[in-house]
N, C-alpha and C. Protein backbone atom coordinates (compact mmCIF):
# COMPACT_ATOMS: atom_id res chain seq x y z
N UNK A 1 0.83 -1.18 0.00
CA UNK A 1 0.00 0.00 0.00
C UNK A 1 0.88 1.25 0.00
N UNK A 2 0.15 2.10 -0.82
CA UNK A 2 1.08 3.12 -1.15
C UNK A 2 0.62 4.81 0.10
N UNK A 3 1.35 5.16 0.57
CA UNK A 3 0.52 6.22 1.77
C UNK A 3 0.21 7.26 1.26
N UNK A 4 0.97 7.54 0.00
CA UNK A 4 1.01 9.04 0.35
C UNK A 4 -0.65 9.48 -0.72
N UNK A 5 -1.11 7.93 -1.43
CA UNK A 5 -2.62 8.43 -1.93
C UNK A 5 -3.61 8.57 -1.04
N UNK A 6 -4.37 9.80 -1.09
CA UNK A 6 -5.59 9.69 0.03
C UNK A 6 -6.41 8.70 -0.25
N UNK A 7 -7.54 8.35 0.55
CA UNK A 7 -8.44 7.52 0.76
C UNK A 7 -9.02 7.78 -0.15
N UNK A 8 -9.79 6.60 0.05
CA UNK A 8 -10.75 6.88 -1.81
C UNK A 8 -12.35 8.28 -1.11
N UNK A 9 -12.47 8.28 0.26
CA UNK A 9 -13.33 9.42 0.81
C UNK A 9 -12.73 10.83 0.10
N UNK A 10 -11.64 11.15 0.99
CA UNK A 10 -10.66 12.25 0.32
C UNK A 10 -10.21 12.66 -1.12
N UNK A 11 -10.42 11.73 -1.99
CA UNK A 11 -10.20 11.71 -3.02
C UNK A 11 -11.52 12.10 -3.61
N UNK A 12 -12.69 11.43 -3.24
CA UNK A 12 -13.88 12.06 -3.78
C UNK A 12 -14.22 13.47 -3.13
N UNK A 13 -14.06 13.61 -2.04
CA UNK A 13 -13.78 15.34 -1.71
C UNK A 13 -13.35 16.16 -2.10
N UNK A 14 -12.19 15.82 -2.54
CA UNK A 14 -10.75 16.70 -3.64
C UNK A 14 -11.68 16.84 -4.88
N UNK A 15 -11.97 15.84 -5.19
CA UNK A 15 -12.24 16.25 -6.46
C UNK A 15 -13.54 16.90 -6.83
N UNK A 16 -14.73 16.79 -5.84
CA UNK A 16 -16.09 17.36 -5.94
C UNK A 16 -15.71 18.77 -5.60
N UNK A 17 -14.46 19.25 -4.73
CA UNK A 17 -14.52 19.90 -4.34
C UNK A 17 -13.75 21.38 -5.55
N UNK A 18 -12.88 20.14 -6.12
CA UNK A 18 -12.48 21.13 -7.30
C UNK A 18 -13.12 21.66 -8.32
N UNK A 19 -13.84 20.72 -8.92
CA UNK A 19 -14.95 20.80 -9.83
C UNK A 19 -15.90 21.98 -9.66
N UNK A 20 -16.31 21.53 -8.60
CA UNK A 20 -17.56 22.93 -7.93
C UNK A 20 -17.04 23.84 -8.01
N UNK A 21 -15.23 23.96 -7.70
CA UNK A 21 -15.03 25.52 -8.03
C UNK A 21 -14.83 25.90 -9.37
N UNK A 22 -14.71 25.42 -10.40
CA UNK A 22 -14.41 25.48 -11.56
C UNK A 22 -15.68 25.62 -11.84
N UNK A 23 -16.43 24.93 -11.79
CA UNK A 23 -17.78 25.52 -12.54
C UNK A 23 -18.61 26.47 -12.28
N UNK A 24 -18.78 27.48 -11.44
CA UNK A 24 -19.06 28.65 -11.28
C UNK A 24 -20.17 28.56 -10.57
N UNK A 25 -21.52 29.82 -11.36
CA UNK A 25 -22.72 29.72 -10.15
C UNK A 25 -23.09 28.29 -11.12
N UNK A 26 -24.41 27.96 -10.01
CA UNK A 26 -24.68 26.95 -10.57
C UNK A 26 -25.77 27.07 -11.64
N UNK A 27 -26.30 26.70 -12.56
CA UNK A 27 -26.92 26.85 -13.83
C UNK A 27 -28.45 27.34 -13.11
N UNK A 28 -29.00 27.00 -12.26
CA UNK A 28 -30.17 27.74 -11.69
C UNK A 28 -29.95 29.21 -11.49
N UNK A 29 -29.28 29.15 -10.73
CA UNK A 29 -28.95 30.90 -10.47
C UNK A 29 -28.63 31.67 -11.28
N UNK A 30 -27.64 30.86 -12.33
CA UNK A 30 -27.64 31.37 -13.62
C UNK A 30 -28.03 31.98 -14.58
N UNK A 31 -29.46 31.30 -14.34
CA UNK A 31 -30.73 31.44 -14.97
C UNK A 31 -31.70 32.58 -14.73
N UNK A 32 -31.78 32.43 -13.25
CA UNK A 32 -32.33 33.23 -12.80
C UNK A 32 -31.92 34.58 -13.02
N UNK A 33 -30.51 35.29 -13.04
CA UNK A 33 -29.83 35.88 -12.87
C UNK A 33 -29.94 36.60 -14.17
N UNK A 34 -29.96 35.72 -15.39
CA UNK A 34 -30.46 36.07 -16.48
C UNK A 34 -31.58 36.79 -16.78
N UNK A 35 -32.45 35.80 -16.13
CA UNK A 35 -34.04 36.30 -16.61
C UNK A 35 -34.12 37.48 -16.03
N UNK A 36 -33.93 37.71 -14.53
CA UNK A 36 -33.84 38.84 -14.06
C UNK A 36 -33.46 40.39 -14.76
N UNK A 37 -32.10 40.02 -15.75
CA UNK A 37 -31.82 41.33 -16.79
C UNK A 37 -32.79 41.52 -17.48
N UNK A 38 -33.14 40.06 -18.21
CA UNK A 38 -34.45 40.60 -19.48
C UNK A 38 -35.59 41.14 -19.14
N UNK A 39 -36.11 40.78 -17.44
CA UNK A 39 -37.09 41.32 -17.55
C UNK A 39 -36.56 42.94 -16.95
N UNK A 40 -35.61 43.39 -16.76
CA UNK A 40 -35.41 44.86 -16.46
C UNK A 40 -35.07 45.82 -17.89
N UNK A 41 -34.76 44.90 -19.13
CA UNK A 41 -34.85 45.33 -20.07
C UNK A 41 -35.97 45.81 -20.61
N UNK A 42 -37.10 44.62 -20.59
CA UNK A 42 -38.06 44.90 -20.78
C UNK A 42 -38.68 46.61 -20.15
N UNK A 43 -38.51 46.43 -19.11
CA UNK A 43 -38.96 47.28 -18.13
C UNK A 43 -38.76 48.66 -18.81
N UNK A 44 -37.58 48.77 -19.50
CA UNK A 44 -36.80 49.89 -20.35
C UNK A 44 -37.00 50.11 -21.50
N UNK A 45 -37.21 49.01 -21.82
CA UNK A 45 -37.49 49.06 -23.88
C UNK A 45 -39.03 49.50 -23.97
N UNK A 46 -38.99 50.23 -24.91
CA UNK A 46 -40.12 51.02 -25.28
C UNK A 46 -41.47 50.16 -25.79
N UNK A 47 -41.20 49.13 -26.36
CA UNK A 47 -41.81 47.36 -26.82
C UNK A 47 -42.30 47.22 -25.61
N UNK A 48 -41.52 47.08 -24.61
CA UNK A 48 -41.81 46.41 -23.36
C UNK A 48 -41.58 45.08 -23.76
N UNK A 49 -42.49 43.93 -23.38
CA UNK A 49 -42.32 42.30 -23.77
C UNK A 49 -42.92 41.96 -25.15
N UNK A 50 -42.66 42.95 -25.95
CA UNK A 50 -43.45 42.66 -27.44
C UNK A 50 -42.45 42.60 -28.45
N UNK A 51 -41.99 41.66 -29.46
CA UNK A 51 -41.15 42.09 -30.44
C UNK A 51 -41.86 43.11 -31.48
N UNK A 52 -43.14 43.20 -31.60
CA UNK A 52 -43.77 44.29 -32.55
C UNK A 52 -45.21 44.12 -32.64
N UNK A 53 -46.20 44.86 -33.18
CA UNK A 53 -47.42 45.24 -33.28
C UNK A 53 -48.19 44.64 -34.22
N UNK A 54 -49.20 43.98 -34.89
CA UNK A 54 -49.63 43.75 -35.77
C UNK A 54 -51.27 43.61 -35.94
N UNK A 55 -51.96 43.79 -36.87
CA UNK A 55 -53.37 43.59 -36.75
C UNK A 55 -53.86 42.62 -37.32
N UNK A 56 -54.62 42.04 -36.36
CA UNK A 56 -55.88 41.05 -36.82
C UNK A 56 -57.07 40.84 -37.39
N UNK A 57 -56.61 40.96 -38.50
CA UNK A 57 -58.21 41.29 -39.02
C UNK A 57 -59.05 39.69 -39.02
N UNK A 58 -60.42 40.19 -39.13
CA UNK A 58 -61.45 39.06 -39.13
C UNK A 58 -61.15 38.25 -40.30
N UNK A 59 -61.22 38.75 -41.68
CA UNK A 59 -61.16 38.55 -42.51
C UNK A 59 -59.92 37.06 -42.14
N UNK A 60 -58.81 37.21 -41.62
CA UNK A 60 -57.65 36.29 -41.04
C UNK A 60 -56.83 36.97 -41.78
N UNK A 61 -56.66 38.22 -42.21
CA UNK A 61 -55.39 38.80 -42.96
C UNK A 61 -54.38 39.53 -41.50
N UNK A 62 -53.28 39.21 -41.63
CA UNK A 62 -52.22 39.51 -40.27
C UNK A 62 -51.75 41.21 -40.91
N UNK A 63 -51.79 42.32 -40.60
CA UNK A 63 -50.97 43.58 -41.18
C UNK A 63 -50.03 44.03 -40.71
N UNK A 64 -49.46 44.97 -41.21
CA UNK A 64 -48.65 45.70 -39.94
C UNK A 64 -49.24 47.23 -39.36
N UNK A 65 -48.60 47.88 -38.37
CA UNK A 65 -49.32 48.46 -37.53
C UNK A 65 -49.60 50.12 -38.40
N UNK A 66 -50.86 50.38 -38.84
CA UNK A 66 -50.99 51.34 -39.42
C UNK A 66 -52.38 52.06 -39.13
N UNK A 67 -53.03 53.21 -38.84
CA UNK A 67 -54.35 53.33 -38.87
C UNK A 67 -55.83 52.62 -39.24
N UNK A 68 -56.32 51.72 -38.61
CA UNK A 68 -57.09 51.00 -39.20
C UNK A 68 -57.15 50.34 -40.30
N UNK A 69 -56.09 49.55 -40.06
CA UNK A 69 -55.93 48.78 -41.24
C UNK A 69 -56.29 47.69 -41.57
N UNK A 70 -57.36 47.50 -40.77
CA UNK A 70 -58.45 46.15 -40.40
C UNK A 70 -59.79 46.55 -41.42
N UNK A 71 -59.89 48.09 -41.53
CA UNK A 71 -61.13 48.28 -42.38
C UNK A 71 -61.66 47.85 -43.63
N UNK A 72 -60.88 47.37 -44.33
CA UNK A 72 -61.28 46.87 -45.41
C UNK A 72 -61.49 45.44 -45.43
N UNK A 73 -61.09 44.95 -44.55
CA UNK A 73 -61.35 43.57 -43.92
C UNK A 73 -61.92 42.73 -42.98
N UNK A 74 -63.08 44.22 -42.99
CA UNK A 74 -64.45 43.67 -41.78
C UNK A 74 -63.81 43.55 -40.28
N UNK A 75 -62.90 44.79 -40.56
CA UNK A 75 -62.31 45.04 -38.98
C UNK A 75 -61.61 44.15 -38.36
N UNK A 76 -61.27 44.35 -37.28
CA UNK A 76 -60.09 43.52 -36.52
C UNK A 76 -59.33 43.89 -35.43
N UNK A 77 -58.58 43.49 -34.41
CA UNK A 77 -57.85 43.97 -33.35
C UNK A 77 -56.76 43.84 -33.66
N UNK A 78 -55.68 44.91 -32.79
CA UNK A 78 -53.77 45.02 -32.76
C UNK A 78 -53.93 44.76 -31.73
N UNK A 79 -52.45 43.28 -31.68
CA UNK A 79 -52.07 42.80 -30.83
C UNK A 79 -50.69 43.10 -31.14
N UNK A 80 -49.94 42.83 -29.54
CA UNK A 80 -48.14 43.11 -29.82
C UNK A 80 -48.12 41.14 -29.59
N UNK A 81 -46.95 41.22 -30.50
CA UNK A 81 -46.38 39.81 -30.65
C UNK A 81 -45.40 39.77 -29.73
N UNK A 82 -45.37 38.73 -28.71
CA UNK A 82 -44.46 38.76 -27.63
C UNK A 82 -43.22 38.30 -28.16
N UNK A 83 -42.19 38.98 -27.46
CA UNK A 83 -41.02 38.57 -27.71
C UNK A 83 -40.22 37.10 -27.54
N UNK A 84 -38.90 36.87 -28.40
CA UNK A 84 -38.71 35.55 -28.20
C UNK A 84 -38.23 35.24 -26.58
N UNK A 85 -37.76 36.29 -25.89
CA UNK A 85 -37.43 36.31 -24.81
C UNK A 85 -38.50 36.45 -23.82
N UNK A 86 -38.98 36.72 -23.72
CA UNK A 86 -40.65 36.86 -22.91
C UNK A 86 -41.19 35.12 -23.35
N UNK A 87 -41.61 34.50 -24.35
CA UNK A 87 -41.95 33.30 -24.28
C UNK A 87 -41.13 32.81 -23.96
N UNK A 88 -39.59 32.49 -23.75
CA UNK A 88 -38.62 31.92 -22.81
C UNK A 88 -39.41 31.97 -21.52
N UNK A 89 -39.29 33.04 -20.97
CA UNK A 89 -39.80 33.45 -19.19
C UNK A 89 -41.04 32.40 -19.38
């Protein structure tokens, strides 16, 4: 037997213990930490959680955002299209 290797306990200590420091926060907090910016972005961006505006007309024609631009198409509602980051959250 050789002494100067630690125990196979110590050895799994050493090494969980190195690892953990090498890998940083852990991927939850990570995450969190993330989402946390986007939604303060949001908070800032003029969009807010929308990548952009578009109208719905009845008719099923999709437009883009202009003065009633549903009228010729038996009307319709503007909705904002949520962002790809907002359907992440």
């Amino acid at each position: 037997m050789v002494r100067w290797l630690p125990s196979p306990l110590r050895a799994l200590s050493l090494f969980l213990c190195l690892t953990l420091a090498q890998a940083g926060p852990a991927p939850a907090q990570a995450d969190a930490a993330r989402q946390r910016a986007w939604i303060e972005q949001m908070k800032h961006s003029p969009h807010g959680p929308f990548s952009r505006i578009r109208w719905f007309c009845r008719d099923g024609a999709i437009l883009p955002p202009e003065p009633y631009a549903c009228r010729e198409h038996g009307g319709g509602a503007q909705h904002g299209d949520w962002s790809e980051k907002t359907r992440r959250l």
